[in-house]
PDB file of N, CA and C in Angstrom:
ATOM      1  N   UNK A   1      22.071  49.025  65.953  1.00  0.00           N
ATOM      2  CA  UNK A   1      23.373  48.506  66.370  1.00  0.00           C
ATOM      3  C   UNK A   1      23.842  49.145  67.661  1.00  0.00           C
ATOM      4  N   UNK A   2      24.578  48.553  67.791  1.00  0.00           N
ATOM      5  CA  UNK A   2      25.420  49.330  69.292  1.00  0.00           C
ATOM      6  C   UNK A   2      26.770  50.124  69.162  1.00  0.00           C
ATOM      7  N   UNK A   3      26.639  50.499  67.834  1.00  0.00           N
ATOM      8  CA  UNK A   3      27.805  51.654  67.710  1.00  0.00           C
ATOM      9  C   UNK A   3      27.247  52.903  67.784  1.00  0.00           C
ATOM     10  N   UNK A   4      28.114  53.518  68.840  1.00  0.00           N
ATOM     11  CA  UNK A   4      28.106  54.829  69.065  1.00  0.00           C
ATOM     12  C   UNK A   4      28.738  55.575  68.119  1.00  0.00           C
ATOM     13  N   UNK A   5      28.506  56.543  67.311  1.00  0.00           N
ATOM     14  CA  UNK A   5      29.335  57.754  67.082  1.00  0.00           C
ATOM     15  C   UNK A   5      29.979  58.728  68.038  1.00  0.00           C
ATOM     16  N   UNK A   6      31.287  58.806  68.190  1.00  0.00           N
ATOM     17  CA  UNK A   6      31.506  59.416  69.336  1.00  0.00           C
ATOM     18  C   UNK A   6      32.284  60.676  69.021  1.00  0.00           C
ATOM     19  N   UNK A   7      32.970  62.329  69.691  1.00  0.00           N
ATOM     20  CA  UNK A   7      33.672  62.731  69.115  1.00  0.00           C
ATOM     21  C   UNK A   7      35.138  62.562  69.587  1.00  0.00           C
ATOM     22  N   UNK A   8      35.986  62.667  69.663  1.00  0.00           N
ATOM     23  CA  UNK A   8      37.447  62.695  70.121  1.00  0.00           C
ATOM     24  C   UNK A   8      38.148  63.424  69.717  1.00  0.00           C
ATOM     25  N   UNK A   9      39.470  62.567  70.113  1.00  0.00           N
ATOM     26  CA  UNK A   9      40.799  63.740  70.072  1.00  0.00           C
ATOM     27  C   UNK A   9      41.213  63.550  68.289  1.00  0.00           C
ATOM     28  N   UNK A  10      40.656  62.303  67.883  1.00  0.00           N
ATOM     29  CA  UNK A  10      40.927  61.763  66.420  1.00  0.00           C
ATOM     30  C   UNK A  10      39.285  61.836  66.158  1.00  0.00           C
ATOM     31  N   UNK A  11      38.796  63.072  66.016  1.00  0.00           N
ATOM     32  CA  UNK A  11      37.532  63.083  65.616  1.00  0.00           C
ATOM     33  C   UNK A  11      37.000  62.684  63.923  1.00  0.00           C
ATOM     34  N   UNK A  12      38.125  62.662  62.977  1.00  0.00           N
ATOM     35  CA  UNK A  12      37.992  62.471  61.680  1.00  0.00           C
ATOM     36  C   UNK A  12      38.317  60.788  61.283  1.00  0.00           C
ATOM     37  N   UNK A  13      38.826  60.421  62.457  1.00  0.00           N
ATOM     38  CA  UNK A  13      39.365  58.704  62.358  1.00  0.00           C
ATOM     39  C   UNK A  13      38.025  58.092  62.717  1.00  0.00           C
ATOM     40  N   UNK A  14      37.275  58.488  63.576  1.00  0.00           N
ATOM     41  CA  UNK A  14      36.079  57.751  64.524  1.00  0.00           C
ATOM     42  C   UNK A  14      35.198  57.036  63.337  1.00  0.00           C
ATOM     43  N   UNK A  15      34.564  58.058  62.946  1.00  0.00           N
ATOM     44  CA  UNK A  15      33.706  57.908  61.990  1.00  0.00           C
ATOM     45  C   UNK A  15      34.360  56.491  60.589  1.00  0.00           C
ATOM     46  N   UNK A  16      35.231  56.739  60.416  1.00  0.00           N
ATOM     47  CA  UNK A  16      35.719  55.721  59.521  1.00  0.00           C
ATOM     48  C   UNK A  16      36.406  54.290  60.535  1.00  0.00           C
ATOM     49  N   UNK A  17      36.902  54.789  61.516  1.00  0.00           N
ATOM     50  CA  UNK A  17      36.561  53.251  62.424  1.00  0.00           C
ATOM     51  C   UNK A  17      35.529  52.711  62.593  1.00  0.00           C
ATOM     52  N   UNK A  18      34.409  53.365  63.190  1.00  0.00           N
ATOM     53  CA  UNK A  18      33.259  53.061  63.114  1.00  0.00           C
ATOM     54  C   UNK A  18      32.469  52.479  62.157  1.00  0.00           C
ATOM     55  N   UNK A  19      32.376  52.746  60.675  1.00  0.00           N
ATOM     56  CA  UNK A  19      32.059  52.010  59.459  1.00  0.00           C
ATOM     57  C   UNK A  19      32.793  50.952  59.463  1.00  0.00           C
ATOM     58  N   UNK A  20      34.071  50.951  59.648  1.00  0.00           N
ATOM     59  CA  UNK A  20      34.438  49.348  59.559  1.00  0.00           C
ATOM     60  C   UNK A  20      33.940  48.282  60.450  1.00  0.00           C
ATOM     61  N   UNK A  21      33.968  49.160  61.913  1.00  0.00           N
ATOM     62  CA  UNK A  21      33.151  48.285  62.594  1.00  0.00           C
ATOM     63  C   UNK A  21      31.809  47.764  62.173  1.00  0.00           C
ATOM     64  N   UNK A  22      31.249  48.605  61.730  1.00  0.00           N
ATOM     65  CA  UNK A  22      29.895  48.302  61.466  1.00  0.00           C
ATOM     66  C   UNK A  22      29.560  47.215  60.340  1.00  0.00           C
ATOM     67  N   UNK A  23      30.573  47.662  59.355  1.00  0.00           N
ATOM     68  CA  UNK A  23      31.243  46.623  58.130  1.00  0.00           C
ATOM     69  C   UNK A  23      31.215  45.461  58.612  1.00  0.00           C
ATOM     70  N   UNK A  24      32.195  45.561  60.022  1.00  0.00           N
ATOM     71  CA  UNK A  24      32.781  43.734  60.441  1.00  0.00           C
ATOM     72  C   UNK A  24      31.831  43.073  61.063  1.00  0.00           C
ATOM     73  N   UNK A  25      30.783  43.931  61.952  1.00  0.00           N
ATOM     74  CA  UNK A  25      29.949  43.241  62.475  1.00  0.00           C
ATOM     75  C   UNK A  25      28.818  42.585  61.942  1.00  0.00           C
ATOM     76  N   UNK A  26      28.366  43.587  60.553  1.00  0.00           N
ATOM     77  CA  UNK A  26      27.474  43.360  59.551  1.00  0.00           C
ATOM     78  C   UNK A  26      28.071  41.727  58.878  1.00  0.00           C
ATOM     79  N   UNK A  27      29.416  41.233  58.523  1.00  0.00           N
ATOM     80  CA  UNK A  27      29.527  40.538  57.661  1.00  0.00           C
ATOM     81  C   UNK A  27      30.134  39.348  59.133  1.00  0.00           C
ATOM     82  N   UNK A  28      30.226  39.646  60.197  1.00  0.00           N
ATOM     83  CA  UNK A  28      30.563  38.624  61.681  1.00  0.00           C
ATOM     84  C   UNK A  28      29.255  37.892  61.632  1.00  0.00           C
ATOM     85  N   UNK A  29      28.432  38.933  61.702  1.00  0.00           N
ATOM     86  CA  UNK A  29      26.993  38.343  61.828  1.00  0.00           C
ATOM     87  C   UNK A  29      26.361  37.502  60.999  1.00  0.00           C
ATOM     88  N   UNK A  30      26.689  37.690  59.661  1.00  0.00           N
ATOM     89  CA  UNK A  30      26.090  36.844  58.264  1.00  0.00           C
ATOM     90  C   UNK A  30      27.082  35.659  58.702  1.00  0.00           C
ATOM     91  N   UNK A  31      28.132  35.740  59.009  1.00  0.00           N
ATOM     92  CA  UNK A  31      28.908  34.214  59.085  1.00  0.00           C
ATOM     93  C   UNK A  31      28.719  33.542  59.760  1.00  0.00           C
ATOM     94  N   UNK A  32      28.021  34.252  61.426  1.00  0.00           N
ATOM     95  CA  UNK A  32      27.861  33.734  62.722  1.00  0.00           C
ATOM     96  C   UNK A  32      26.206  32.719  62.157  1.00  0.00           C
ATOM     97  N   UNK A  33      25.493  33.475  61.669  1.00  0.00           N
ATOM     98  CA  UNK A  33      24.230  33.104  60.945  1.00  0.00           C
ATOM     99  C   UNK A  33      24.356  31.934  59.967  1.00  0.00           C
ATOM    100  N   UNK A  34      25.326  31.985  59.327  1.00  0.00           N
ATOM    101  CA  UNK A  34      25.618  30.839  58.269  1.00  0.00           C
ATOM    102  C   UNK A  34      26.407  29.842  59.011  1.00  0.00           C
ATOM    103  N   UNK A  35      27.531  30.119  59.345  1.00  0.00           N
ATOM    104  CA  UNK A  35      28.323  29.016  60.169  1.00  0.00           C
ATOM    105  C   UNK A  35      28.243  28.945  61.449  1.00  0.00           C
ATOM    106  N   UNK A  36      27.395  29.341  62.819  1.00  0.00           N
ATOM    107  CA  UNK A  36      26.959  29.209  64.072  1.00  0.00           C
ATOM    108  C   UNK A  36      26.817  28.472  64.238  1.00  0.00           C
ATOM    109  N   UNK A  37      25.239  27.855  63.043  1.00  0.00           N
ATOM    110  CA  UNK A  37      24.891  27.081  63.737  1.00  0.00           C
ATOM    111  C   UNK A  37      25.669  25.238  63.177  1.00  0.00           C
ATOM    112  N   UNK A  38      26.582  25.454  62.349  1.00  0.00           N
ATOM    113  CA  UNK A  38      27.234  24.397  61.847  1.00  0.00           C
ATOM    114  C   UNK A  38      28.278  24.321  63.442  1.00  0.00           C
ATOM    115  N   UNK A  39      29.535  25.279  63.021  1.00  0.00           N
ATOM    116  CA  UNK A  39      29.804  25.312  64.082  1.00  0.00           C
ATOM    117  C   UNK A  39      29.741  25.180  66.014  1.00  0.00           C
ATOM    118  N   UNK A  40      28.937  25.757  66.346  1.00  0.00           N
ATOM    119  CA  UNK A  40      28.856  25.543  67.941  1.00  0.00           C
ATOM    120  C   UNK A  40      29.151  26.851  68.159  1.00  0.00           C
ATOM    121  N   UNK A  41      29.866  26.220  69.618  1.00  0.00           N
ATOM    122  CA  UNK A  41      30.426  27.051  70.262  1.00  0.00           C
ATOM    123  C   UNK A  41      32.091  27.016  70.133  1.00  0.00           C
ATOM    124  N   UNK A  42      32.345  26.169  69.006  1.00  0.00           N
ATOM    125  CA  UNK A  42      33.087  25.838  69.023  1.00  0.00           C
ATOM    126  C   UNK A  42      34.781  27.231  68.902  1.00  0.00           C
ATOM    127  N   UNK A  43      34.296  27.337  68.293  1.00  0.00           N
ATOM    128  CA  UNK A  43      35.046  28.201  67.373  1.00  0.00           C
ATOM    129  C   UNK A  43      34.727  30.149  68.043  1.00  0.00           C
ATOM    130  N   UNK A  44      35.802  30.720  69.018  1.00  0.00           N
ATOM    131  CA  UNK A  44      35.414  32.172  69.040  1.00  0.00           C
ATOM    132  C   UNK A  44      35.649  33.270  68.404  1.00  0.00           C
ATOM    133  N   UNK A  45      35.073  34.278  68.337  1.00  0.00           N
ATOM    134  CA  UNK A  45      35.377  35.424  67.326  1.00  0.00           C
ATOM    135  C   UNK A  45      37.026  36.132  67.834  1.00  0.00           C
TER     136      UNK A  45
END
């Protein structure tokens, strides 16, 4: 994937932003995969 772990000024937030991201992109992707190709281009994230 293209998430970085990064550290910061909210170094204990990152990490749990980051899983969600990874969460949203994991389940963006299954939808983009299931409904893409129904969809088009129609429709943006």
């Amino acid at each position: 994937g293209d998430i970085s772990v990064q550290t910061g000024p909210n170094g204990s937030i990152l990490p749990i932003i980051n899983m969600e991201k990874h969460r949203l992109s994991r389940k963006t992707k299954a939808m983009l995969a299931l409904g893409g190709k129904k969809a088009g281009k129609g429709k943006g994230i």
